[in-house]
C-alpha atoms as a PDB file:
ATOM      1  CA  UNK A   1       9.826  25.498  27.574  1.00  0.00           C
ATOM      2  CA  UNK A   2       7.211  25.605  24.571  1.00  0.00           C
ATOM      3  CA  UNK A   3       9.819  24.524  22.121  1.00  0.00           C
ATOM      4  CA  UNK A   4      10.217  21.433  24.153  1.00  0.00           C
ATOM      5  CA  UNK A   5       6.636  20.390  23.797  1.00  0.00           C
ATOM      6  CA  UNK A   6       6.694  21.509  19.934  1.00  0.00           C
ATOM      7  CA  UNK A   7       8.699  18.523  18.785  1.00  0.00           C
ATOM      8  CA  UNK A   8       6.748  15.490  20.543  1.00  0.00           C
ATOM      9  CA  UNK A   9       3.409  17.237  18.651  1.00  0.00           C
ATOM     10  CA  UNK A  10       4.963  17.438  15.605  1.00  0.00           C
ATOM     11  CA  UNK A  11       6.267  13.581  15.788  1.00  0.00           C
ATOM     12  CA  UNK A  12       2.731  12.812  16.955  1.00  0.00           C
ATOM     13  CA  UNK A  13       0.940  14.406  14.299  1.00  0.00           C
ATOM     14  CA  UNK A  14       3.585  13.320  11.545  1.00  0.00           C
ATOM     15  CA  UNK A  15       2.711   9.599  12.937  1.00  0.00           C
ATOM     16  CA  UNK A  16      -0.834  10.009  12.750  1.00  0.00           C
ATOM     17  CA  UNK A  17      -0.573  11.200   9.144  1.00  0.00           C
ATOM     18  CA  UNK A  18       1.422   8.264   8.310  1.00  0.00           C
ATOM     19  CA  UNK A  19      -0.997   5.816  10.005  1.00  0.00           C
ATOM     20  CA  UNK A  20      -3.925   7.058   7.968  1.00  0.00           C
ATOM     21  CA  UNK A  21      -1.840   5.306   4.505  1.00  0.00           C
ATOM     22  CA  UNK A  22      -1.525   2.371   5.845  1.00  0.00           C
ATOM     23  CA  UNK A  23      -4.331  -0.466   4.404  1.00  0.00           C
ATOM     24  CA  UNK A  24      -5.533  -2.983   6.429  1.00  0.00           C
ATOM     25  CA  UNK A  25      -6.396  -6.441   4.573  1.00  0.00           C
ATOM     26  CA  UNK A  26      -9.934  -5.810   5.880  1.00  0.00           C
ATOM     27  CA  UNK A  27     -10.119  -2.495   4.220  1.00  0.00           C
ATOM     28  CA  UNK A  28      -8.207  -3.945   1.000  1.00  0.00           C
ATOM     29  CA  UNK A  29     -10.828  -6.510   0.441  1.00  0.00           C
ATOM     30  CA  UNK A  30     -13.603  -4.491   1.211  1.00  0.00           C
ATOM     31  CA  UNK A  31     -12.072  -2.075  -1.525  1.00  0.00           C
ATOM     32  CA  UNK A  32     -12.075  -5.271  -4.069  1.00  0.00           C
ATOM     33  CA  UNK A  33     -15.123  -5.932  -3.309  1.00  0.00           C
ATOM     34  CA  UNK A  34     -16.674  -1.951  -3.983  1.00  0.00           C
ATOM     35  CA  UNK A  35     -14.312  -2.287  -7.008  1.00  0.00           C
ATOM     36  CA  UNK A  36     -16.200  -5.401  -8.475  1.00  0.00           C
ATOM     37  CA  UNK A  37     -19.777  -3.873  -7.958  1.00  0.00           C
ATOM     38  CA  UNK A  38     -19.188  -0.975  -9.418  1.00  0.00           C
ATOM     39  CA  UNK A  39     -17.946  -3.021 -12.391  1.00  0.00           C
ATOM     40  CA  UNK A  40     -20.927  -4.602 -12.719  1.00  0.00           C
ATOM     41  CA  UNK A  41     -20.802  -7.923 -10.864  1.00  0.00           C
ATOM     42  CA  UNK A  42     -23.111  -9.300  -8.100  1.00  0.00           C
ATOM     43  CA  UNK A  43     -22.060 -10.209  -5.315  1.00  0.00           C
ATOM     44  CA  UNK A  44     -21.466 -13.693  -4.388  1.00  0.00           C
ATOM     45  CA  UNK A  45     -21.662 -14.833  -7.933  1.00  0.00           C
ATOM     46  CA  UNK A  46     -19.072 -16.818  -9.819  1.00  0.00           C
ATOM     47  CA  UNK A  47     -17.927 -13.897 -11.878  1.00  0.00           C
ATOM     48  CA  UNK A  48     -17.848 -11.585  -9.087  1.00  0.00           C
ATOM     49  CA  UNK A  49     -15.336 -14.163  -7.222  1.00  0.00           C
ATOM     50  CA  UNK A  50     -13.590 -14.271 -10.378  1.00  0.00           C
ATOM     51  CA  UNK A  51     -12.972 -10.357  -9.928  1.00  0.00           C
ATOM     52  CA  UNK A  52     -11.960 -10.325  -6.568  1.00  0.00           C
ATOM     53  CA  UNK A  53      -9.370 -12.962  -7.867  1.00  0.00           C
ATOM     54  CA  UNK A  54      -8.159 -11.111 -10.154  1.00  0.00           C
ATOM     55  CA  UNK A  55      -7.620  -7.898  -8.281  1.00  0.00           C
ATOM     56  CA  UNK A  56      -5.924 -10.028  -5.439  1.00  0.00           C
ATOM     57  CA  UNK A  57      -3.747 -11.169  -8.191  1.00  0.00           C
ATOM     58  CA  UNK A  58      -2.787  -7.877  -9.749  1.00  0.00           C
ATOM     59  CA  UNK A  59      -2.015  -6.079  -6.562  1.00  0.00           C
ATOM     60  CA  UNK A  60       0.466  -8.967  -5.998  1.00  0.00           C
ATOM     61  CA  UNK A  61       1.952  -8.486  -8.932  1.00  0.00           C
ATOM     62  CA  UNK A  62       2.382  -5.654  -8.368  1.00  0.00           C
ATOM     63  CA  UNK A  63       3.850  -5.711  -4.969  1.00  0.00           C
ATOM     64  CA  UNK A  64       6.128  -8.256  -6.158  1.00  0.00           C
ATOM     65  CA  UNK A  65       7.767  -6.233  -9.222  1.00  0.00           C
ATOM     66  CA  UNK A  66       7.807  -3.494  -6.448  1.00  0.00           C
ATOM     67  CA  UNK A  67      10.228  -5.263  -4.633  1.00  0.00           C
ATOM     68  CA  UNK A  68      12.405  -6.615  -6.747  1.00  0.00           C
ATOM     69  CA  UNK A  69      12.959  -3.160  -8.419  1.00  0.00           C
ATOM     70  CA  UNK A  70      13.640  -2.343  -5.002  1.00  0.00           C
ATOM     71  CA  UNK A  71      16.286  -5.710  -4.476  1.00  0.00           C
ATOM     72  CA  UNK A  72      17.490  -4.628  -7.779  1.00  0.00           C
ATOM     73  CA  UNK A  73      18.284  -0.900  -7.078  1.00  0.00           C
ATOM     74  CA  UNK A  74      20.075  -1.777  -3.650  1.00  0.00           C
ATOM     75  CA  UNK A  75      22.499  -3.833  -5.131  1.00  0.00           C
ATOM     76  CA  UNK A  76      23.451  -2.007  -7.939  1.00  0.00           C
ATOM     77  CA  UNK A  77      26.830   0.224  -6.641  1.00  0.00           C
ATOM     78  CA  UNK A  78      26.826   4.036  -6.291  1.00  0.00           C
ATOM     79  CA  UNK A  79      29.374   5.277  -8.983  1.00  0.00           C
ATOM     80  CA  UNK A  80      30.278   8.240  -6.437  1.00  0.00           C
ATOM     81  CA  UNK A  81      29.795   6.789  -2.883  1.00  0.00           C
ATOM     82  CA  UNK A  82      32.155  10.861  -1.876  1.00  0.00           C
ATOM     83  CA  UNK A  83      35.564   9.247  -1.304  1.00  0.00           C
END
């Protein structure tokens, strides 16, 4: 009886692990934005903006070579798929 009640917990508590990596745009702009002030900039100036530009930009970058190294890697065959 207590080992059916272990499983669900376990699921529940691997989800709620799992939720806590997950960022929210709110939370990834509000991350950009503690970013550029501790770099130096104030806030709602033009070089400030400029900052929060260019972080947007590089985290798409990045995202972007992310997936194609991911495209890439599923379509290159498996020299041993077991047969």
């Amino acid at each position: 009886m207590i080992r059916s009640f272990g499983r669900p917990i376990v699921v529940l508590a691997l989800c709620a692990l799992a939720s806590g990596c997950i960022t929210t745009a709110e939370q990834q702009a509000k991350r950009n934005e503690e970013r550029c002030v501790e770099r130096g900039y104030q806030p709602k100036s033009d070089a400030f903006n400029d900052c929060i530009v260019r972080l947007e930009t590089d985290s798409t970058v990045r995202m972007d070579q992310r997936h194609r190294e991911m495209v890439e890697k599923s379509a290159i065959p498996s020299a041993n798929r077991g047969y």
